[in-house]
Protein backbone atom coordinates (compact mmCIF):
# COMPACT_ATOMS: atom_id res chain seq x y z
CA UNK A 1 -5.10 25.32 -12.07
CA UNK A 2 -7.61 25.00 -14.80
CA UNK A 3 -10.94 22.78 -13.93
CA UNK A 4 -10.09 20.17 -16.79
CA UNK A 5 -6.86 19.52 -14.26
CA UNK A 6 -7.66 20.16 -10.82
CA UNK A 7 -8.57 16.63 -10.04
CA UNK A 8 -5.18 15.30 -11.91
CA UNK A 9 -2.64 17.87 -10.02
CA UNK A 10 -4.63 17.22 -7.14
CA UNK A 11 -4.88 13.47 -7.24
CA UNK A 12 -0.48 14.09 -8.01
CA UNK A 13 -0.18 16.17 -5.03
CA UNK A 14 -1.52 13.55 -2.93
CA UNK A 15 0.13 10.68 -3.92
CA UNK A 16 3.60 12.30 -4.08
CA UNK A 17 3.33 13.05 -0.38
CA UNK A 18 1.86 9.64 0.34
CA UNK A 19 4.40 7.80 -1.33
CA UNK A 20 7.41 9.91 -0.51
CA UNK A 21 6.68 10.30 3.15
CA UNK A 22 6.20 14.24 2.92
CA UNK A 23 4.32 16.68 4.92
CA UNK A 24 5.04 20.17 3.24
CA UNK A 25 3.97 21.64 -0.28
CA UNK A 26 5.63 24.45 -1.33
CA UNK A 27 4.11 26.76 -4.37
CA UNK A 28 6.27 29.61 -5.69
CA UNK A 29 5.13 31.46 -8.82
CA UNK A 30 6.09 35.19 -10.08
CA UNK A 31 3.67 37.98 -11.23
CA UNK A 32 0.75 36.92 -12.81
CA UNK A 33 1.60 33.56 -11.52
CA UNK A 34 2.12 34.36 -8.13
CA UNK A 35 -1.17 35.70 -8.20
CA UNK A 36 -2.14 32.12 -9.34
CA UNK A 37 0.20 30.64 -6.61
CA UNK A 38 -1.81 31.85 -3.92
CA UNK A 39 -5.11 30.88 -5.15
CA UNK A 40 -3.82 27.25 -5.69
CA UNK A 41 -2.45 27.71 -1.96
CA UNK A 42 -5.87 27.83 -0.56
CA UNK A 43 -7.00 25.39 -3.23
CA UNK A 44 -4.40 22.83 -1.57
CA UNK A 45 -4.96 24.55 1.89
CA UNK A 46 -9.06 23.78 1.72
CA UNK A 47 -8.34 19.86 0.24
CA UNK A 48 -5.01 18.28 1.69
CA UNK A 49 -4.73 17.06 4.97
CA UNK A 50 -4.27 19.27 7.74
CA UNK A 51 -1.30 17.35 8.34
CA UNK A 52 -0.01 18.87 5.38
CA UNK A 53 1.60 22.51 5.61
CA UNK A 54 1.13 24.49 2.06
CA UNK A 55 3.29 27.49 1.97
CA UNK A 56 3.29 30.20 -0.80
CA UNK A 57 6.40 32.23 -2.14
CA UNK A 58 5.68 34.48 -4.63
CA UNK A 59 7.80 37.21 -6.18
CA UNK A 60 6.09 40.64 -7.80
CA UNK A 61 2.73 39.69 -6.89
CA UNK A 62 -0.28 42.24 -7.99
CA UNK A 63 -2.97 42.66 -5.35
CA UNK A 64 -5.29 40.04 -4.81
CA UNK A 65 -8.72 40.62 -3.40
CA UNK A 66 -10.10 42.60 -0.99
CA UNK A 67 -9.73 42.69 3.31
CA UNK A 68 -12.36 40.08 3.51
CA UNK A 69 -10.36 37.88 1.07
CA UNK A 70 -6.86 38.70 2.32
CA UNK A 71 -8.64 37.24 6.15
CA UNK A 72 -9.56 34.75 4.63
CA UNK A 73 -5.93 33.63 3.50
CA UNK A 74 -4.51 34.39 6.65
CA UNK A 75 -7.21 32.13 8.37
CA UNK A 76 -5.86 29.24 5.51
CA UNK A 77 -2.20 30.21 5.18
CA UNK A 78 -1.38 31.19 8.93
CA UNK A 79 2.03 32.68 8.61
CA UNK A 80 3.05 30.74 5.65
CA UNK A 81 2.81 33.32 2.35
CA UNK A 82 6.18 34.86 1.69
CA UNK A 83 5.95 37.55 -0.88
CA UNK A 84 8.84 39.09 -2.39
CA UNK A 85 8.27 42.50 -4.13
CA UNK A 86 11.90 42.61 -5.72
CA UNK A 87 14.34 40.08 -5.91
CA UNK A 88 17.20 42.13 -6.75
CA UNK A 89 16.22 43.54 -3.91
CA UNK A 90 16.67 40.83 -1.47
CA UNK A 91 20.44 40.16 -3.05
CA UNK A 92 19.31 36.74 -4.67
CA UNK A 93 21.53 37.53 -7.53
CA UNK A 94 22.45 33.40 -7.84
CA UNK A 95 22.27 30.68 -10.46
CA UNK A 96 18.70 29.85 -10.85
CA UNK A 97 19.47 25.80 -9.38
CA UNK A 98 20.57 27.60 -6.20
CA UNK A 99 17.41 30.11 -5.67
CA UNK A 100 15.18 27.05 -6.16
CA UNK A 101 17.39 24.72 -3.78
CA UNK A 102 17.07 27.68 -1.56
CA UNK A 103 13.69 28.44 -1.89
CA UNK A 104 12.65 24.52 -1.78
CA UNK A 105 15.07 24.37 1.52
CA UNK A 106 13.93 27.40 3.23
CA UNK A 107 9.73 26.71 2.47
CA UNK A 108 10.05 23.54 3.76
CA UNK A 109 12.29 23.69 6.62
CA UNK A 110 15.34 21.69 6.23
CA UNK A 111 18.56 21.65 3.80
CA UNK A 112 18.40 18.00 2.72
């Protein structure tokens, strides 16, 4: 998230699982990105309720931080980062609508 949009996606976040009756956000990103996923997973760790579970999936991730820092996310993200390092590896060789089904099923704990 950039700090021209924080408040915006943030402000989004909130009323989406306000008005839909939700209690899980799910953030998958890939490389680079999932890099950015988990930063934006303690962003929304550190300002949503703590009703609210935030879980990461990210695929191909680079290293991010140091011991301290990687504490830090476990203390936020207790048992909720998933991180892929290959995803041929893990046989998800499916149509892209069905890995995101999945993934959106799977993070947030029910197939509906």
């Amino acid at each position: 998230m950039h700090a021209s949009t924080v408040s915006a996606i943030l402000s989004t976040v909130q009323n989406t699982l306000s008005t839909q009756g939700l209690s899980c956000v799910t953030i998958v990103g890939h490389s680079l990105g999932g890099e950015h996923t988990l930063l934006d997973g303690v962003f929304f760790s550190l300002q949503l309720s703590k009703d609210v579970t935030v879980k990461v999936i990210s695929y191909g991730m680079p290293h991010v931080g140091n011991q301290a820092f990687a504490n830090f996310v476990d203390r936020q993200l207790s048992r909720h980062v998933t991180h892929v390092y290959s995803i041929l590896a893990r046989g998800m060789l499916a149509p892209v609508r069905f890995v995101f089904f999945f993934l959106r099923a799977f993070a947030c704990g029910s197939l509906d």
